[in-house]
PDB file of N, CA and C in Angstrom:
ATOM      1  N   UNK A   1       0.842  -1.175   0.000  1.00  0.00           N
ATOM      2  CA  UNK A   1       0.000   0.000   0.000  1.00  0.00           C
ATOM      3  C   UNK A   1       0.880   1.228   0.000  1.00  0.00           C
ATOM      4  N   UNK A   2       0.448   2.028  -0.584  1.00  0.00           N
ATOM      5  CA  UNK A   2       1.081   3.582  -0.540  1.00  0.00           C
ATOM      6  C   UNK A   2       0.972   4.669   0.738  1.00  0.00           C
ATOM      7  N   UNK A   3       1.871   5.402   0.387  1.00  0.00           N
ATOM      8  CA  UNK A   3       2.096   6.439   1.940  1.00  0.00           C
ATOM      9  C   UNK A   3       0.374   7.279   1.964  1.00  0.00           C
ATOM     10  N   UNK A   4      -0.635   7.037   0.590  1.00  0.00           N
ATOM     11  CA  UNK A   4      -1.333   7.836   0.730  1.00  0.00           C
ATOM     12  C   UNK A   4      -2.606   6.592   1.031  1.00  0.00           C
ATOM     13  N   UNK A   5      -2.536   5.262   1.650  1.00  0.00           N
ATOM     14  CA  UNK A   5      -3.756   4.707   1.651  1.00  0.00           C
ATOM     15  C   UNK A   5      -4.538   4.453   2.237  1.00  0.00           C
ATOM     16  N   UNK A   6      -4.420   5.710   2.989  1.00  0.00           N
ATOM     17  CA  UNK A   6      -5.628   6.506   4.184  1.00  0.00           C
ATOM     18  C   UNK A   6      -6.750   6.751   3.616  1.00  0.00           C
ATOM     19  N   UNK A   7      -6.647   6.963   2.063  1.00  0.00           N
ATOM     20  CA  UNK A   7      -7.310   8.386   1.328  1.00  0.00           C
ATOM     21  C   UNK A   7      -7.968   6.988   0.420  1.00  0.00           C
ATOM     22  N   UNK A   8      -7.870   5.850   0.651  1.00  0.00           N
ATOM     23  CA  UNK A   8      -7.995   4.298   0.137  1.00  0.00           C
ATOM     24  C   UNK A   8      -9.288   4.236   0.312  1.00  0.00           C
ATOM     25  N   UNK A   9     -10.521   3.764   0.147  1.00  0.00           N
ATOM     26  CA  UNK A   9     -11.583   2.611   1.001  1.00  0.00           C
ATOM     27  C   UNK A   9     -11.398   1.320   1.552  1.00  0.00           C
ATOM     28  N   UNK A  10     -11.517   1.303   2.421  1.00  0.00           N
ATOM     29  CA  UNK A  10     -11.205   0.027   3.435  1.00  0.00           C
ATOM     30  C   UNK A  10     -12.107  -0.827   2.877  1.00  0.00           C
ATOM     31  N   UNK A  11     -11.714  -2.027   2.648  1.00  0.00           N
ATOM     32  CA  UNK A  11     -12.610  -3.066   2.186  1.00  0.00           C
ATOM     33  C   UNK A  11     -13.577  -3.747   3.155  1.00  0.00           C
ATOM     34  N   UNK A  12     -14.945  -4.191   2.695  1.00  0.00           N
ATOM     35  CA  UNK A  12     -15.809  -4.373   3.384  1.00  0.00           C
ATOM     36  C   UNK A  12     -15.973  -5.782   4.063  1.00  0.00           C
ATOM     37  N   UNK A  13     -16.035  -5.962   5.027  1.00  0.00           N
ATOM     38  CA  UNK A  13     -15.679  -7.511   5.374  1.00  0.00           C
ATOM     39  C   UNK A  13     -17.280  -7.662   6.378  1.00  0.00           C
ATOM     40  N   UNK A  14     -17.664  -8.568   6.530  1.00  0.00           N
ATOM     41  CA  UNK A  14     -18.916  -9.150   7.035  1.00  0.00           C
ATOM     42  C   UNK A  14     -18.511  -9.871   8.525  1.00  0.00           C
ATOM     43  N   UNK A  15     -19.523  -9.999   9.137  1.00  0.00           N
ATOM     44  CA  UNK A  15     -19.436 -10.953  10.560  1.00  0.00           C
ATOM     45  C   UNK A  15     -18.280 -12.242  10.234  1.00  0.00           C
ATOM     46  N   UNK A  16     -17.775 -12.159  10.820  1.00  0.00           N
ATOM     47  CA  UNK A  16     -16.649 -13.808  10.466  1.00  0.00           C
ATOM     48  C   UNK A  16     -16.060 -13.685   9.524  1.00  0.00           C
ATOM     49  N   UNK A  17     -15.523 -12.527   8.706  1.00  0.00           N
ATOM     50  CA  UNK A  17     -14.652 -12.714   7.248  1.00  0.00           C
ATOM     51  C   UNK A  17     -13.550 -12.122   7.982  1.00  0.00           C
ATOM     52  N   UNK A  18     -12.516 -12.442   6.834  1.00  0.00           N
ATOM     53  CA  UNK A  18     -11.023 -12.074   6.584  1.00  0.00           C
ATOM     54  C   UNK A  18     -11.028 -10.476   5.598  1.00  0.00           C
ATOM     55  N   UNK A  19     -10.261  -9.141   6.197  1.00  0.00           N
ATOM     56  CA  UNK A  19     -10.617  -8.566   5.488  1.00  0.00           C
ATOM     57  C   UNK A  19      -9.382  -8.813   4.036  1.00  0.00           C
ATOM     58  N   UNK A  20      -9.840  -8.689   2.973  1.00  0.00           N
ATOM     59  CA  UNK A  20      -8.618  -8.643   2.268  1.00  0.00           C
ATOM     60  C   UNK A  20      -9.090  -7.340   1.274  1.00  0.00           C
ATOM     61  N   UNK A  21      -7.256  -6.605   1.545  1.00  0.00           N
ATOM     62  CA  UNK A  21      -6.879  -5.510   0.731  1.00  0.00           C
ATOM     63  C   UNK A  21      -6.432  -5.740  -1.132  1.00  0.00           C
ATOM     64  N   UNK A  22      -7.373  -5.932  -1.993  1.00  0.00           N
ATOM     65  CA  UNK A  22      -7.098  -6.494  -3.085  1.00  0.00           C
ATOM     66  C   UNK A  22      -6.198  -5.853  -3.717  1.00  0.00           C
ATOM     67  N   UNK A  23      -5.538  -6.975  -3.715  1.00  0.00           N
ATOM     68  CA  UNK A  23      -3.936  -6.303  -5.191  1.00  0.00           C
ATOM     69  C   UNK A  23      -2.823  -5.746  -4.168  1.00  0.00           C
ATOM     70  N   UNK A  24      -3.421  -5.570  -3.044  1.00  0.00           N
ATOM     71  CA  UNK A  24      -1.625  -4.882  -1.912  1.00  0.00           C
ATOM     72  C   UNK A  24      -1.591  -5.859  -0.734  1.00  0.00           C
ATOM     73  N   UNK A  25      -0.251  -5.836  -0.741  1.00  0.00           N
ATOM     74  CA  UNK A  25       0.212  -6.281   0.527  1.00  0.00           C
ATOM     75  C   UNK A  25       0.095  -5.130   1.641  1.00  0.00           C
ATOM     76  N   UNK A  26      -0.655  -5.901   2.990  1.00  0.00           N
ATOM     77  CA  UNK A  26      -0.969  -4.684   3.892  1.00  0.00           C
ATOM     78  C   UNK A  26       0.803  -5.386   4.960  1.00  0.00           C
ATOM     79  N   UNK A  27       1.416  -4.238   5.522  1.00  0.00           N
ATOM     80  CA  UNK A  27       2.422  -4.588   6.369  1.00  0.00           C
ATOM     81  C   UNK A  27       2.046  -4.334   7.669  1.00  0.00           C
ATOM     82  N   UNK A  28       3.123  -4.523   8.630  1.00  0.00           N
ATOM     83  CA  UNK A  28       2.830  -4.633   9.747  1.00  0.00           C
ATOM     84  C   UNK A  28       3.259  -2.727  10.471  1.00  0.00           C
ATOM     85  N   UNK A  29       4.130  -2.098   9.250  1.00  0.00           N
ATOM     86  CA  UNK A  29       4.335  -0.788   9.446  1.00  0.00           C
ATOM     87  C   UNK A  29       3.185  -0.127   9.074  1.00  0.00           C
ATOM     88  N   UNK A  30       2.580  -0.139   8.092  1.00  0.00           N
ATOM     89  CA  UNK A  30       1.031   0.245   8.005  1.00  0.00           C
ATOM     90  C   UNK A  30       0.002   0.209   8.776  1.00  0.00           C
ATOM     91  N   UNK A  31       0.260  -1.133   9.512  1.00  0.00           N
ATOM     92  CA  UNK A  31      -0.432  -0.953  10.830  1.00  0.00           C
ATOM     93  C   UNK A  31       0.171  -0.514  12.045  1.00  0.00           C
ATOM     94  N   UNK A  32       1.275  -0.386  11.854  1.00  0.00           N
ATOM     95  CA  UNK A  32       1.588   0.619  13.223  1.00  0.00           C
ATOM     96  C   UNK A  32       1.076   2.339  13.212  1.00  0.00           C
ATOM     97  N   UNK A  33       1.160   2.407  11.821  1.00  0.00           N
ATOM     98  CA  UNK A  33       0.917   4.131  10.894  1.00  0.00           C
ATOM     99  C   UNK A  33      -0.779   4.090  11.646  1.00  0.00           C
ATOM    100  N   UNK A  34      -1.551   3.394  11.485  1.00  0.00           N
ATOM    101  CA  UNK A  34      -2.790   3.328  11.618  1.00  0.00           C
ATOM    102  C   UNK A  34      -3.255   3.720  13.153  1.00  0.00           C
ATOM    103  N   UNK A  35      -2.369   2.680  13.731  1.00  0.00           N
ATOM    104  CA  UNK A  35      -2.302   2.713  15.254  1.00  0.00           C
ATOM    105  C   UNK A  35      -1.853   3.923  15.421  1.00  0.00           C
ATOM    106  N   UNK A  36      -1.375   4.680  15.503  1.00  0.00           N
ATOM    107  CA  UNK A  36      -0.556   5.849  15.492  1.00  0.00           C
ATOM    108  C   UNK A  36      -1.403   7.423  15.472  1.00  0.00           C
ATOM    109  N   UNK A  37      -2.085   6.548  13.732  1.00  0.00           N
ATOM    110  CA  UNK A  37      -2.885   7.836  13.416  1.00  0.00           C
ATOM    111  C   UNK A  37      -4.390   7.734  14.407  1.00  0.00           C
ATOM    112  N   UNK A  38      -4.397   6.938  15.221  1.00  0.00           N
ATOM    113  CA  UNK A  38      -5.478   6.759  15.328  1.00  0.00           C
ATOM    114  C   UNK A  38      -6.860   5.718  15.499  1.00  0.00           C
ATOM    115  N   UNK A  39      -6.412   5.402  13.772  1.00  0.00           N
ATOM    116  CA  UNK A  39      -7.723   5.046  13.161  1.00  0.00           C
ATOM    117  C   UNK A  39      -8.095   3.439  13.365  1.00  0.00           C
ATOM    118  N   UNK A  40      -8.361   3.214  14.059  1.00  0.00           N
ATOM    119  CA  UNK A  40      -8.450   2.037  14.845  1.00  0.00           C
ATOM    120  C   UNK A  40      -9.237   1.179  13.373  1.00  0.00           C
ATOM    121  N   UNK A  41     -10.512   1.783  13.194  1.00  0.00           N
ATOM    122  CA  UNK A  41     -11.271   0.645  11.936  1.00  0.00           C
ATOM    123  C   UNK A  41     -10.190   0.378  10.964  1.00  0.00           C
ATOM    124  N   UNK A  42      -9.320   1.262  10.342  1.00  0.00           N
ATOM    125  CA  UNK A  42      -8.191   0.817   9.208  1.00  0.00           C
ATOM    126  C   UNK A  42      -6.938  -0.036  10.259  1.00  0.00           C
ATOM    127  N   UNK A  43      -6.822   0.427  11.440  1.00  0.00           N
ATOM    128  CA  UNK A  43      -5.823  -1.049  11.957  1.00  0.00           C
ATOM    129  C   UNK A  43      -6.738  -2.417  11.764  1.00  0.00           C
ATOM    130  N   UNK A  44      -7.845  -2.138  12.268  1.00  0.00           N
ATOM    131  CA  UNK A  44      -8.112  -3.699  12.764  1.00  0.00           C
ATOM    132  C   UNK A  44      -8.668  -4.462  11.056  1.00  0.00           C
ATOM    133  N   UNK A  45      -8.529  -3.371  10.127  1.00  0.00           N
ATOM    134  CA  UNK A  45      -8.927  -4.744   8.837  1.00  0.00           C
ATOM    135  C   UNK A  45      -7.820  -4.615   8.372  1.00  0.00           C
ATOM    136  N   UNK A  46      -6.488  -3.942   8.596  1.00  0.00           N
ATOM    137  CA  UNK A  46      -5.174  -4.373   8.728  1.00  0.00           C
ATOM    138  C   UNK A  46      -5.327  -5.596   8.646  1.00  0.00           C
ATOM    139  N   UNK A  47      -5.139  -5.432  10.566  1.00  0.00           N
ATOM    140  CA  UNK A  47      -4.418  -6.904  11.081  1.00  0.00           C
ATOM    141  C   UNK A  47      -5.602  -7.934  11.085  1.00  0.00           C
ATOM    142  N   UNK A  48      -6.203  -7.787  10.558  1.00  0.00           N
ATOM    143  CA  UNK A  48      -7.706  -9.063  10.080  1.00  0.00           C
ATOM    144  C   UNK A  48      -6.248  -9.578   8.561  1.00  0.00           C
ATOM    145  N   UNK A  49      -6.052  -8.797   8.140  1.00  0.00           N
ATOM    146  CA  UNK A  49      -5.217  -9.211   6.723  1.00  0.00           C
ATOM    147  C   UNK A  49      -4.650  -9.759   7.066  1.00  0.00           C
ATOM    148  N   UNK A  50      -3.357  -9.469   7.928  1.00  0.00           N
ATOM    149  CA  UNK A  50      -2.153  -9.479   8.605  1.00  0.00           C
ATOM    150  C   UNK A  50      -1.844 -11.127   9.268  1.00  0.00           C
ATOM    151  N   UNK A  51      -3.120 -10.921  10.100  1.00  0.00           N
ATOM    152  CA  UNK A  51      -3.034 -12.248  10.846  1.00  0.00           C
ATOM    153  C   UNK A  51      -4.416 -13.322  10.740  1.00  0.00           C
ATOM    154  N   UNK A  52      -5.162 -13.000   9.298  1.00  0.00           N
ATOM    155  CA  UNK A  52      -6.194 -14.160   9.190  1.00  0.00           C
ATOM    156  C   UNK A  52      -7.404 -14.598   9.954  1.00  0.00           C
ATOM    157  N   UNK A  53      -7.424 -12.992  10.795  1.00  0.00           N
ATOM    158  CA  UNK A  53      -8.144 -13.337  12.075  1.00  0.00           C
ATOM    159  C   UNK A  53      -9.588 -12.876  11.464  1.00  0.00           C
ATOM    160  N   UNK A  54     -10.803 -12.858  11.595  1.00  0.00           N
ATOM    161  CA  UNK A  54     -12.067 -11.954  11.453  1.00  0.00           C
ATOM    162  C   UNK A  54     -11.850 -10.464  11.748  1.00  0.00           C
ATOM    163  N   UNK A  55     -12.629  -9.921  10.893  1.00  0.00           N
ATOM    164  CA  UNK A  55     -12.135  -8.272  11.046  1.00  0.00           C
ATOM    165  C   UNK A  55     -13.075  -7.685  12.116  1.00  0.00           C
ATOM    166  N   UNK A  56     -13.887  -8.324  13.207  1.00  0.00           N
ATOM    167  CA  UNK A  56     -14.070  -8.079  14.277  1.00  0.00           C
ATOM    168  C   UNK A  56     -13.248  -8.068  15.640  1.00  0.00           C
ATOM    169  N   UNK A  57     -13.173  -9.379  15.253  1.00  0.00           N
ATOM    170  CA  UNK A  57     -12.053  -9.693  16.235  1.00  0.00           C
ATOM    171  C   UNK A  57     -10.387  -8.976  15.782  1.00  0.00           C
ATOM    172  N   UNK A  58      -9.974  -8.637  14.724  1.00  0.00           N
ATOM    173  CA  UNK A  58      -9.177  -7.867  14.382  1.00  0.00           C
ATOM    174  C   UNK A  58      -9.072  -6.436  14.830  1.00  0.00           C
ATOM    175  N   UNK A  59     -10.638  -5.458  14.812  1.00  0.00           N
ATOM    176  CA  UNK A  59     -10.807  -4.740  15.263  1.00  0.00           C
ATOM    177  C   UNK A  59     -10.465  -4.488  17.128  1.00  0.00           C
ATOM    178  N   UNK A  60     -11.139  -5.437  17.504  1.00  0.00           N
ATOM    179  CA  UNK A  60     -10.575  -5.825  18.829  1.00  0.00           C
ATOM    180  C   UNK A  60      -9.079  -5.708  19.124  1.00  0.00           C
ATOM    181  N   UNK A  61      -8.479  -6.626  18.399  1.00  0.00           N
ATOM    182  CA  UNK A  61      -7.141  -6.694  18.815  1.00  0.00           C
ATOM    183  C   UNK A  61      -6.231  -5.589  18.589  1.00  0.00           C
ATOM    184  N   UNK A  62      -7.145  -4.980  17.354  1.00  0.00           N
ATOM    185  CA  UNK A  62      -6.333  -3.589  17.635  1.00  0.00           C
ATOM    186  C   UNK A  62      -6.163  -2.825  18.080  1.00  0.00           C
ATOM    187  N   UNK A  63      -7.301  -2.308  18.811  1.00  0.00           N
ATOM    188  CA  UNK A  63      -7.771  -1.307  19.859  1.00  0.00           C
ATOM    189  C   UNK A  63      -7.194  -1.961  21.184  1.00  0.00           C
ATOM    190  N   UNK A  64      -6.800  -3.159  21.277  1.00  0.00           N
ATOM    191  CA  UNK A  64      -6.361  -3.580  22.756  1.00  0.00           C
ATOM    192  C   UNK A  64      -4.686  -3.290  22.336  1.00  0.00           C
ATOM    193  N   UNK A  65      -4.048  -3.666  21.425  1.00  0.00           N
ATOM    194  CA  UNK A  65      -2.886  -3.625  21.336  1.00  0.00           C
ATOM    195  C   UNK A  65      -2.710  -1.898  21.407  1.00  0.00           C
ATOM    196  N   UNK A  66      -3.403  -0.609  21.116  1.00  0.00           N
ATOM    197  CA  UNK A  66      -3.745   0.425  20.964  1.00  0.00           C
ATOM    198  C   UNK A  66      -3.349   0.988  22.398  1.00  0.00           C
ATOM    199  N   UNK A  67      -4.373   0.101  23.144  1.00  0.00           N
ATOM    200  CA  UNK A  67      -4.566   0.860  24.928  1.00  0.00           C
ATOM    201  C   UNK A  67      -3.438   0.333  25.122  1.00  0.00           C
ATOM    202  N   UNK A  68      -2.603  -0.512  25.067  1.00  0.00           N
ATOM    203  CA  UNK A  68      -1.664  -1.486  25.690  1.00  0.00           C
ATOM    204  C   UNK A  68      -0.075  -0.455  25.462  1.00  0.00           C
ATOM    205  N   UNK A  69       0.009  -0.211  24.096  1.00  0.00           N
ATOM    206  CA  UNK A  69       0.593   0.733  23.600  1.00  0.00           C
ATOM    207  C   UNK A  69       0.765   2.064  24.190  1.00  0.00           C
ATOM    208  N   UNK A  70      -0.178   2.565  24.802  1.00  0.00           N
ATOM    209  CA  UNK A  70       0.012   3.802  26.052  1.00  0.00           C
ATOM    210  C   UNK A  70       0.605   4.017  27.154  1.00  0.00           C
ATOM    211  N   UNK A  71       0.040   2.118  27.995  1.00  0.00           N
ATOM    212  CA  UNK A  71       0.658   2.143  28.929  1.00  0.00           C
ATOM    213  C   UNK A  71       1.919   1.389  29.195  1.00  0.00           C
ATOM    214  N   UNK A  72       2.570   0.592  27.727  1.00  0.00           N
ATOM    215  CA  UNK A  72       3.569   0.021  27.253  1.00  0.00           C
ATOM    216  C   UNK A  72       4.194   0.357  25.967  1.00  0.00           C
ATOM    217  N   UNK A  73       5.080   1.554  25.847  1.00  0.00           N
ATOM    218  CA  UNK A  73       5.578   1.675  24.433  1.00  0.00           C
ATOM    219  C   UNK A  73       6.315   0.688  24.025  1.00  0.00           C
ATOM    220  N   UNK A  74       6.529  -0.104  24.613  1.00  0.00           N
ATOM    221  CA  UNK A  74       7.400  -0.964  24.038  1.00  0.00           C
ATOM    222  C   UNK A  74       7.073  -2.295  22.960  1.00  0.00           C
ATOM    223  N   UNK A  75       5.806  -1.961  23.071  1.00  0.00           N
ATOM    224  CA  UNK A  75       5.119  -3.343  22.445  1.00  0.00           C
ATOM    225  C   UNK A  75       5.470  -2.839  21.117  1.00  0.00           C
ATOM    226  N   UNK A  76       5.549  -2.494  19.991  1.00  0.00           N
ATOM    227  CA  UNK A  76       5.956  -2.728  19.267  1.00  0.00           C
ATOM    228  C   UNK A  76       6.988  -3.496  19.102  1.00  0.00           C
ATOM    229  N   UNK A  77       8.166  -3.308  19.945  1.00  0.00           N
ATOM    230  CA  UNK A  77       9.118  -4.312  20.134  1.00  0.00           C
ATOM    231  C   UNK A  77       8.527  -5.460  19.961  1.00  0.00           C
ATOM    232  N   UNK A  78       7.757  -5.884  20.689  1.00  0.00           N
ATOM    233  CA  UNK A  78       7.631  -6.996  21.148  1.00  0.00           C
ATOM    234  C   UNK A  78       6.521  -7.493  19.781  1.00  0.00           C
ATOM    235  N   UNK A  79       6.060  -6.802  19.186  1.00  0.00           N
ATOM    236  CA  UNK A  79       5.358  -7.271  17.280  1.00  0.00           C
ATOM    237  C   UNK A  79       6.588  -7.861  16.731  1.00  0.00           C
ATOM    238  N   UNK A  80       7.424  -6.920  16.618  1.00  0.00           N
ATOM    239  CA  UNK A  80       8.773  -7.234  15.951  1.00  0.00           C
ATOM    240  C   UNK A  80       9.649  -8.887  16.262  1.00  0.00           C
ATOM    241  N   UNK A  81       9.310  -8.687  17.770  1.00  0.00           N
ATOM    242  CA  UNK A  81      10.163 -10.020  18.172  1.00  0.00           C
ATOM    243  C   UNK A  81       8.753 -11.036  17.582  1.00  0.00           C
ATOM    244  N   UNK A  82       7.910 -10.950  17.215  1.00  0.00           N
ATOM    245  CA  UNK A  82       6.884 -12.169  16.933  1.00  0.00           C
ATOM    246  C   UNK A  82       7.846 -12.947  15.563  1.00  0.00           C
ATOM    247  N   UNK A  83       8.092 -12.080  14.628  1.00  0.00           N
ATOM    248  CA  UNK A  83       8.669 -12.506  13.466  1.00  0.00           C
ATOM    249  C   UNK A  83       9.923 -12.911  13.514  1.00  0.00           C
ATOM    250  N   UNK A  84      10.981 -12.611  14.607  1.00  0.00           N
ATOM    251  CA  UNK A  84      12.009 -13.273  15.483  1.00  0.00           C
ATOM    252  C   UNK A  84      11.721 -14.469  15.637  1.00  0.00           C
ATOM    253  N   UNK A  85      10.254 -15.246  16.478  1.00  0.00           N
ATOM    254  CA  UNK A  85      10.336 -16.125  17.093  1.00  0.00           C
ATOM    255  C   UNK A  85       9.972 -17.033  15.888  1.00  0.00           C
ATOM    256  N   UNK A  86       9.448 -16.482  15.340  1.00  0.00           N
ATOM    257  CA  UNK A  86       8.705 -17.469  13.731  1.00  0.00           C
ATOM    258  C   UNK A  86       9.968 -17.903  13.222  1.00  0.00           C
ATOM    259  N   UNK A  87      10.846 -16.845  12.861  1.00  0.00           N
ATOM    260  CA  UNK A  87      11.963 -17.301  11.666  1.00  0.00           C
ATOM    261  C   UNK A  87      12.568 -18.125  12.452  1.00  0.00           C
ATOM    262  N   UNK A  88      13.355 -18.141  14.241  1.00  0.00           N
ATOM    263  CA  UNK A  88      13.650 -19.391  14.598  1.00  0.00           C
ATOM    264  C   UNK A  88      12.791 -20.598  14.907  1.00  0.00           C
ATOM    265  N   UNK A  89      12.037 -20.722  14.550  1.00  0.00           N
ATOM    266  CA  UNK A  89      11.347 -21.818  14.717  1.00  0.00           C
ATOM    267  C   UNK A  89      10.662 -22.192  16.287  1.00  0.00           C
ATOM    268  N   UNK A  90      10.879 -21.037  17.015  1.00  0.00           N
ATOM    269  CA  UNK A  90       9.994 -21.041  18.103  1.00  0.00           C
ATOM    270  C   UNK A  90       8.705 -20.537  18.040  1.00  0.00           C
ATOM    271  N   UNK A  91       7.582 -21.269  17.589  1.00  0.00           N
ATOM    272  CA  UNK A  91       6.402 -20.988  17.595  1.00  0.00           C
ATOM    273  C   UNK A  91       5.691 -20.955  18.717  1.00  0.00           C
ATOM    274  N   UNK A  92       6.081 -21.725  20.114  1.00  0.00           N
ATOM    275  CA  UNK A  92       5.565 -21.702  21.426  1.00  0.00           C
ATOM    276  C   UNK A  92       5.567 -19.893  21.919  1.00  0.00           C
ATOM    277  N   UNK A  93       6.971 -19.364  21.857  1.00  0.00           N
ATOM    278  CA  UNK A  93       7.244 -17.646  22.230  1.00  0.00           C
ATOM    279  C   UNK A  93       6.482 -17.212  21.215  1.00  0.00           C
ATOM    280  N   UNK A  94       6.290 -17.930  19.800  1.00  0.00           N
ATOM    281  CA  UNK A  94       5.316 -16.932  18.835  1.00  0.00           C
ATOM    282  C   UNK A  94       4.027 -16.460  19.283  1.00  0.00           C
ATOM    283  N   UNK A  95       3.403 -17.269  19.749  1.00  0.00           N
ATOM    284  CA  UNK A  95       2.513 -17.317  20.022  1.00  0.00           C
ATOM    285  C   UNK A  95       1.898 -16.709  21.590  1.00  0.00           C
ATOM    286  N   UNK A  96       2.865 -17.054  22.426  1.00  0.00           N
ATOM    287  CA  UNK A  96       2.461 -16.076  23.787  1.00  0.00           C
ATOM    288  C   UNK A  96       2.701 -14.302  23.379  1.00  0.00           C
ATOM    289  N   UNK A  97       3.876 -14.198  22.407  1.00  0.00           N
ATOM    290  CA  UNK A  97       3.743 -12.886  22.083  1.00  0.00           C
ATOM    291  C   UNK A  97       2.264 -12.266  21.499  1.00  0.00           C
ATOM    292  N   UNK A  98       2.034 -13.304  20.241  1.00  0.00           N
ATOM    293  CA  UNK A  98       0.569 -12.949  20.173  1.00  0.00           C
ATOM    294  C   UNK A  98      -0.739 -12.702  20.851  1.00  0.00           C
ATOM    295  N   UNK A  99      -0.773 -13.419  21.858  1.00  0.00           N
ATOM    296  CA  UNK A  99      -1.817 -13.311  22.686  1.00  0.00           C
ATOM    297  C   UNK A  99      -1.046 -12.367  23.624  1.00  0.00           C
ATOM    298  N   UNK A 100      -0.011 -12.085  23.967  1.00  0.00           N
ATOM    299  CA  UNK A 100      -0.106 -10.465  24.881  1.00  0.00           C
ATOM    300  C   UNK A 100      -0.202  -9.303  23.931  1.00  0.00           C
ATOM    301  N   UNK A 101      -0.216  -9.233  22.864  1.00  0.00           N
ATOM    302  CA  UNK A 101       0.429  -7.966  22.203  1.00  0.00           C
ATOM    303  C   UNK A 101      -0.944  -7.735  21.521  1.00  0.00           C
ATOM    304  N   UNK A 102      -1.861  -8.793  21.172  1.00  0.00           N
ATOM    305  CA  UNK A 102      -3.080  -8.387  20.703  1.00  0.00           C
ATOM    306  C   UNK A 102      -4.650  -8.984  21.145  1.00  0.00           C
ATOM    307  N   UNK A 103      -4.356  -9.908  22.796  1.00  0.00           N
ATOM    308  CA  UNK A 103      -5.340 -10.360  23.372  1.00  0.00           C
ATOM    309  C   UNK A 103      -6.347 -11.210  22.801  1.00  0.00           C
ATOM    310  N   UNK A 104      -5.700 -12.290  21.719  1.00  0.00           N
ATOM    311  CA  UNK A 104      -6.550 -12.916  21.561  1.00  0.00           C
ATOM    312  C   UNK A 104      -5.947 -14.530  21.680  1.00  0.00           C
ATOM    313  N   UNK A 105      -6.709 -15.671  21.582  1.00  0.00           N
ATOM    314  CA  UNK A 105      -6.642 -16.801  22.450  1.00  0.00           C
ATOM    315  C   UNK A 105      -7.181 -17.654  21.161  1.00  0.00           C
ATOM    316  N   UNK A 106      -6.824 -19.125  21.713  1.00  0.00           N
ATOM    317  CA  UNK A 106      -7.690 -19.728  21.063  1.00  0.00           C
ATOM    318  C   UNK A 106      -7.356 -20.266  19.730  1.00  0.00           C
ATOM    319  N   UNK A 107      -8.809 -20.236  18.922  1.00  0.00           N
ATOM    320  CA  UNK A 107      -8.652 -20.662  17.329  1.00  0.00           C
ATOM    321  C   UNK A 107      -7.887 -19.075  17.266  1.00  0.00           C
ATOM    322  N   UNK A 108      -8.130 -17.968  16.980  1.00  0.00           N
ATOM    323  CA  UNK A 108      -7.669 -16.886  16.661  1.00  0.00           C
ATOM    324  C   UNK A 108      -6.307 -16.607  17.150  1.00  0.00           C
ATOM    325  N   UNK A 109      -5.495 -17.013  17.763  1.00  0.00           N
ATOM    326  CA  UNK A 109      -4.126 -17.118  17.918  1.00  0.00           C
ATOM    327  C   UNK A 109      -3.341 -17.927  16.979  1.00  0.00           C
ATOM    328  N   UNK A 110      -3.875 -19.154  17.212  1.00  0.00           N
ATOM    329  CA  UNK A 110      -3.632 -20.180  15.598  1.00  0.00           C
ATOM    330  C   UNK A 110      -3.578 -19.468  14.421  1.00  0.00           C
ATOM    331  N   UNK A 111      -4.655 -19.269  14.024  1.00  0.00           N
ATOM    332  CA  UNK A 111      -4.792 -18.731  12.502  1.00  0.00           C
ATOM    333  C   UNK A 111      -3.619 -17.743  12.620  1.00  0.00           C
ATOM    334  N   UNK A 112      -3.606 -16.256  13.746  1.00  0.00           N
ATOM    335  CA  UNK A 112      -2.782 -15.600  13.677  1.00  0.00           C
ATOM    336  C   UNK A 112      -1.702 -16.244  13.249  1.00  0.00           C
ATOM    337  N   UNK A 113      -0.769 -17.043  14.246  1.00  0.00           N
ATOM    338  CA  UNK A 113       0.244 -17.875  13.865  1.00  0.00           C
ATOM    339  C   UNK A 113       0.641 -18.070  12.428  1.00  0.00           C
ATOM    340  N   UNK A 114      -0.339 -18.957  12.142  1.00  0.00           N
ATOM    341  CA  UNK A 114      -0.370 -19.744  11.067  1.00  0.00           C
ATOM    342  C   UNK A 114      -0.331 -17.999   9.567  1.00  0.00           C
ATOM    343  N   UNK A 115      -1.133 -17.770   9.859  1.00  0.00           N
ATOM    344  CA  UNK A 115      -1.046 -16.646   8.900  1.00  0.00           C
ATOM    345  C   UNK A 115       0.595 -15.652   8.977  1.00  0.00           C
ATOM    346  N   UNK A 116       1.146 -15.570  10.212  1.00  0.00           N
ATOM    347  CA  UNK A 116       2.661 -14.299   9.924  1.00  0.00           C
ATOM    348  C   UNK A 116       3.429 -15.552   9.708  1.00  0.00           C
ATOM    349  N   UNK A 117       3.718 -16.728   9.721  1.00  0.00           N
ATOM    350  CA  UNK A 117       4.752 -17.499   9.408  1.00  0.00           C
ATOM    351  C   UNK A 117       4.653 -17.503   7.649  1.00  0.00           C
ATOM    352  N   UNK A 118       3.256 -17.043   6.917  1.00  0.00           N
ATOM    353  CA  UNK A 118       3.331 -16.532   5.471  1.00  0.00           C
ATOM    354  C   UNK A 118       3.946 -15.576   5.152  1.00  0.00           C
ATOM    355  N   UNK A 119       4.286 -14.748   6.211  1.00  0.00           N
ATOM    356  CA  UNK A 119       4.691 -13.407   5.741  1.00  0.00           C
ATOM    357  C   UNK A 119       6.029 -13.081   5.690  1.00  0.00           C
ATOM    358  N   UNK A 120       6.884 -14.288   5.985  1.00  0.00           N
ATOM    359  CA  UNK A 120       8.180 -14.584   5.929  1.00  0.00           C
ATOM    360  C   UNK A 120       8.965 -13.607   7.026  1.00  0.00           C
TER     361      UNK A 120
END
């Protein structure tokens, strides 16, 4: 996506879908830009892209990783180390990072998982 794809329409995703951004790769700096600017609905069908999750529950996780972010700047770090733990082959730390950094559990940690180990 481009420095201007604020100015984009967010694609429309339904109860239980994946949002997908057709024709771009959404990054994980785009969603920090988002987080940043704000705009919580363009993070969370981000990281619905990002991590395969429903763009509800995406929404969620963004706005928690959001508040978390206030009273922890450091979590970004700790996004960063997710793709650390993937490329060594520690998926156990992958995964507790995920569920602190964006509060979700479950099937939706999986998929997360399973979806950034695509993203090389």
């Amino acid at each position: 996506m481009s420095e201007d794809s604020s100015h984009k329409p967010t694609p429309p995703a339904g109860p239980g879908e994946v949002v997908n951004f057709p024709g771009e790769a959404v990054t994980f700096k785009e969603f920090a830009m988002a987080i940043q600017g704000g705009d919580m609905s363009l993070a969370g069908r981000m990281l619905s892209q990002l991590t395969g999750i429903p763009a509800e529950a995406g929404l969620s996780a963004a706005t928690f990783f959001s508040q978390k972010l206030e009273s922890e700047p450091g979590s970004f770090m700790k996004v960063m180390q997710i793709r650390s733990e993937i490329q060594t082959g520690n998926n156990n730390a992958a995964m507790m990072l995920i569920m602190e950094c964006f509060n979700v559990d479950g099937m939706h940690a999986m998929q997360a998982l399973e979806s950034m180990k695509k993203l090389g």
